[in-house]
N, C-alpha and C. Protein backbone atom coordinates (compact mmCIF):
# COMPACT_ATOMS: atom_id res chain seq x y z
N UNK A 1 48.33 23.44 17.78
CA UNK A 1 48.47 24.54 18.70
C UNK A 1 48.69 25.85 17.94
N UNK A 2 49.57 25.72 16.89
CA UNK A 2 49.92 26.94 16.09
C UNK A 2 48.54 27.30 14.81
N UNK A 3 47.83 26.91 14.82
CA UNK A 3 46.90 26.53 13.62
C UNK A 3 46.14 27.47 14.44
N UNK A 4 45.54 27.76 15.57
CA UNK A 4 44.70 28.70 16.27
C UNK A 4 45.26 30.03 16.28
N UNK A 5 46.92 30.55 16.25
CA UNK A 5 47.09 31.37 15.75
C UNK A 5 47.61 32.15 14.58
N UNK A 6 46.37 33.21 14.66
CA UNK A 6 46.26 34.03 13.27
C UNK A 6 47.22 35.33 13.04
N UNK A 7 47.66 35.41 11.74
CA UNK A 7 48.84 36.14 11.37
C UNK A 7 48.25 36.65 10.29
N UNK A 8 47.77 38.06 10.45
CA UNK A 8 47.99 38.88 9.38
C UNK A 8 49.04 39.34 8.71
N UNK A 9 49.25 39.28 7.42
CA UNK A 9 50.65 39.93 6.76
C UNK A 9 50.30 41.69 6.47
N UNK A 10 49.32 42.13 6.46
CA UNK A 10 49.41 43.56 6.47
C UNK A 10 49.89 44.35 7.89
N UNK A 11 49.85 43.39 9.51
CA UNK A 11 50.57 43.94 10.26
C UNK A 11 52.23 44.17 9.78
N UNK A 12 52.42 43.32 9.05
CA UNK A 12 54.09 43.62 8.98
C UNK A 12 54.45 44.88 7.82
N UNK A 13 53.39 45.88 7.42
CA UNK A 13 53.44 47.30 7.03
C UNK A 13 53.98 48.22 8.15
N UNK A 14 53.71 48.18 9.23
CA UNK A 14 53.78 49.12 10.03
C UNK A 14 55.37 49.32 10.82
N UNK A 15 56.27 47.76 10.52
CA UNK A 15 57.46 48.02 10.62
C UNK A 15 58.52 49.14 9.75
N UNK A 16 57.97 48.81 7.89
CA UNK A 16 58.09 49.18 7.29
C UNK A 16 58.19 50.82 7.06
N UNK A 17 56.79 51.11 7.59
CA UNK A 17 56.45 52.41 7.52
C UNK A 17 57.20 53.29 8.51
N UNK A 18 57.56 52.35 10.16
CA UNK A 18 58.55 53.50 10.90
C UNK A 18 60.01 53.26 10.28
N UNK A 19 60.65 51.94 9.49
CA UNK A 19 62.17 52.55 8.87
C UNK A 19 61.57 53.75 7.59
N UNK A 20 60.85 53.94 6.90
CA UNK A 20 60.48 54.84 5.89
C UNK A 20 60.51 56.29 6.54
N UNK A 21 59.98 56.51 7.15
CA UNK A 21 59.63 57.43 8.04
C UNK A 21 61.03 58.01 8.77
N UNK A 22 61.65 57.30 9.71
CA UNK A 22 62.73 57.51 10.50
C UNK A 22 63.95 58.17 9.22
N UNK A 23 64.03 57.17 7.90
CA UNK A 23 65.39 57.27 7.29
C UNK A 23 64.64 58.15 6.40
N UNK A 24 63.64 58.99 6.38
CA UNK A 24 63.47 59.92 5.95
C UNK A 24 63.76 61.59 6.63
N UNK A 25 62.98 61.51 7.81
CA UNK A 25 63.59 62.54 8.93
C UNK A 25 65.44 62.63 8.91
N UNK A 26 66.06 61.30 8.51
CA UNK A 26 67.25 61.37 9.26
C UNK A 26 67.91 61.76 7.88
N UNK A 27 67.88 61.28 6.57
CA UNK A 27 68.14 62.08 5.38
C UNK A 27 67.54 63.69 5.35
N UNK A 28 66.74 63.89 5.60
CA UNK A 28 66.29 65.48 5.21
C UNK A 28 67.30 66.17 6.17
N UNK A 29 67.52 65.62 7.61
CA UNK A 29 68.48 66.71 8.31
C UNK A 29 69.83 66.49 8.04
N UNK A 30 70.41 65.19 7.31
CA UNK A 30 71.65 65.21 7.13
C UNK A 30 71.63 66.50 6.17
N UNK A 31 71.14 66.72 4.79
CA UNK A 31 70.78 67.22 3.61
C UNK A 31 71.31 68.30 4.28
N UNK A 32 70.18 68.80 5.00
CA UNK A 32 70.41 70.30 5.96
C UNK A 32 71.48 70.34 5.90
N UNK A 33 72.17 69.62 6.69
CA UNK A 33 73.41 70.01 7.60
C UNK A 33 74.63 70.32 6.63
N UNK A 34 74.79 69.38 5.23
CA UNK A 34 75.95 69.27 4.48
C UNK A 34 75.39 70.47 3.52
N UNK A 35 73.77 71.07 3.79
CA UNK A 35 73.80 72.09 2.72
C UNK A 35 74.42 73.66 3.38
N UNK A 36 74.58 73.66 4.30
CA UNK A 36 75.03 74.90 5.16
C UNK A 36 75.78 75.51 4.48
N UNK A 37 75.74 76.77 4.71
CA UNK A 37 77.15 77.93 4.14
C UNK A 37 77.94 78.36 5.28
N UNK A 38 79.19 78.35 4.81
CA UNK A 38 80.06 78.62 5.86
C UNK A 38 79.55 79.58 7.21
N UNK A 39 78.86 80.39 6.44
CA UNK A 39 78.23 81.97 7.00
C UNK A 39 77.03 81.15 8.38
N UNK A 40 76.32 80.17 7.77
CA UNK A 40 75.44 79.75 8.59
C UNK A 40 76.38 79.10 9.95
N UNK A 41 77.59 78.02 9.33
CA UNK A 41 77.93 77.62 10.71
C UNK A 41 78.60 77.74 11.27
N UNK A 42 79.34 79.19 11.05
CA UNK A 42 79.91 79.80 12.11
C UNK A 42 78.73 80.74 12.80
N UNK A 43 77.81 80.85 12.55
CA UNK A 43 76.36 81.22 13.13
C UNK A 43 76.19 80.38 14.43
N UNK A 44 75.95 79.18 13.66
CA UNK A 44 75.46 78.22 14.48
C UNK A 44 76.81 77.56 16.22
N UNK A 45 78.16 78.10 15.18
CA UNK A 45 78.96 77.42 16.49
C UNK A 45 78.98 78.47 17.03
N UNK A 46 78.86 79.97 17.44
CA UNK A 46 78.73 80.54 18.06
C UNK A 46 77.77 80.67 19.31
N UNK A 47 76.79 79.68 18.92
CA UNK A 47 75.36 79.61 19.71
C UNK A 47 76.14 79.27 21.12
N UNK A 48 75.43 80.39 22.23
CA UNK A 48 75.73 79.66 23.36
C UNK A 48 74.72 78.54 23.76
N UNK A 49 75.39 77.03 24.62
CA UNK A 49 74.84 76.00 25.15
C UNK A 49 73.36 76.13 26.01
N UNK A 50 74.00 77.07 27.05
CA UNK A 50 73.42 77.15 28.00
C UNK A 50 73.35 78.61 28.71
N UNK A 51 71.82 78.87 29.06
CA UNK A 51 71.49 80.63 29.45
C UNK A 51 72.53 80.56 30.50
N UNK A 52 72.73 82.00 31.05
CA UNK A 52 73.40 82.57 31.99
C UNK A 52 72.50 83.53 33.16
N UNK A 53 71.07 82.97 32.15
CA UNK A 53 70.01 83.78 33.56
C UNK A 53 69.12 82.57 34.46
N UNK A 54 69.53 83.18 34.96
CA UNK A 54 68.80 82.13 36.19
C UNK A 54 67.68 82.75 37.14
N UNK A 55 66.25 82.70 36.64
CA UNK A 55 64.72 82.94 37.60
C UNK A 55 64.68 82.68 38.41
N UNK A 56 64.03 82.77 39.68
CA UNK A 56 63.86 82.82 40.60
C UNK A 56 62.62 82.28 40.65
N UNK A 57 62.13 81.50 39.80
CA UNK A 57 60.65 80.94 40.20
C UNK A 57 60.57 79.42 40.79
């Protein structure tokens, strides 16, 4: 029964490639974050959340 199905081993690249990928995005923004200057994040905590204008559309 198992002999009819076929298993490529180059599908199991593509797991590979989204942890590579992911713990790459997620290192480059840690990097960011611990490279900040004071100057930047009191920049940044100042940011307001959320507008205070509200459209009418």
């Amino acid at each position: 029964m198992f002999r009819r199905l076929i298993f490529d081993h180059w599908v199991a690249i593509f797991p590979l490639i989204s942890f590579v990928v992911t713990a790459t995005v997620y290192f480059a923004i840690s990097r960011q974050a611990l490279r900040m200057t004071p100057r930047q994040t009191e920049h940044f905590a100042r940011l307001p959340f959320e507008d205070n204008h509200h459209d009418a559309s």
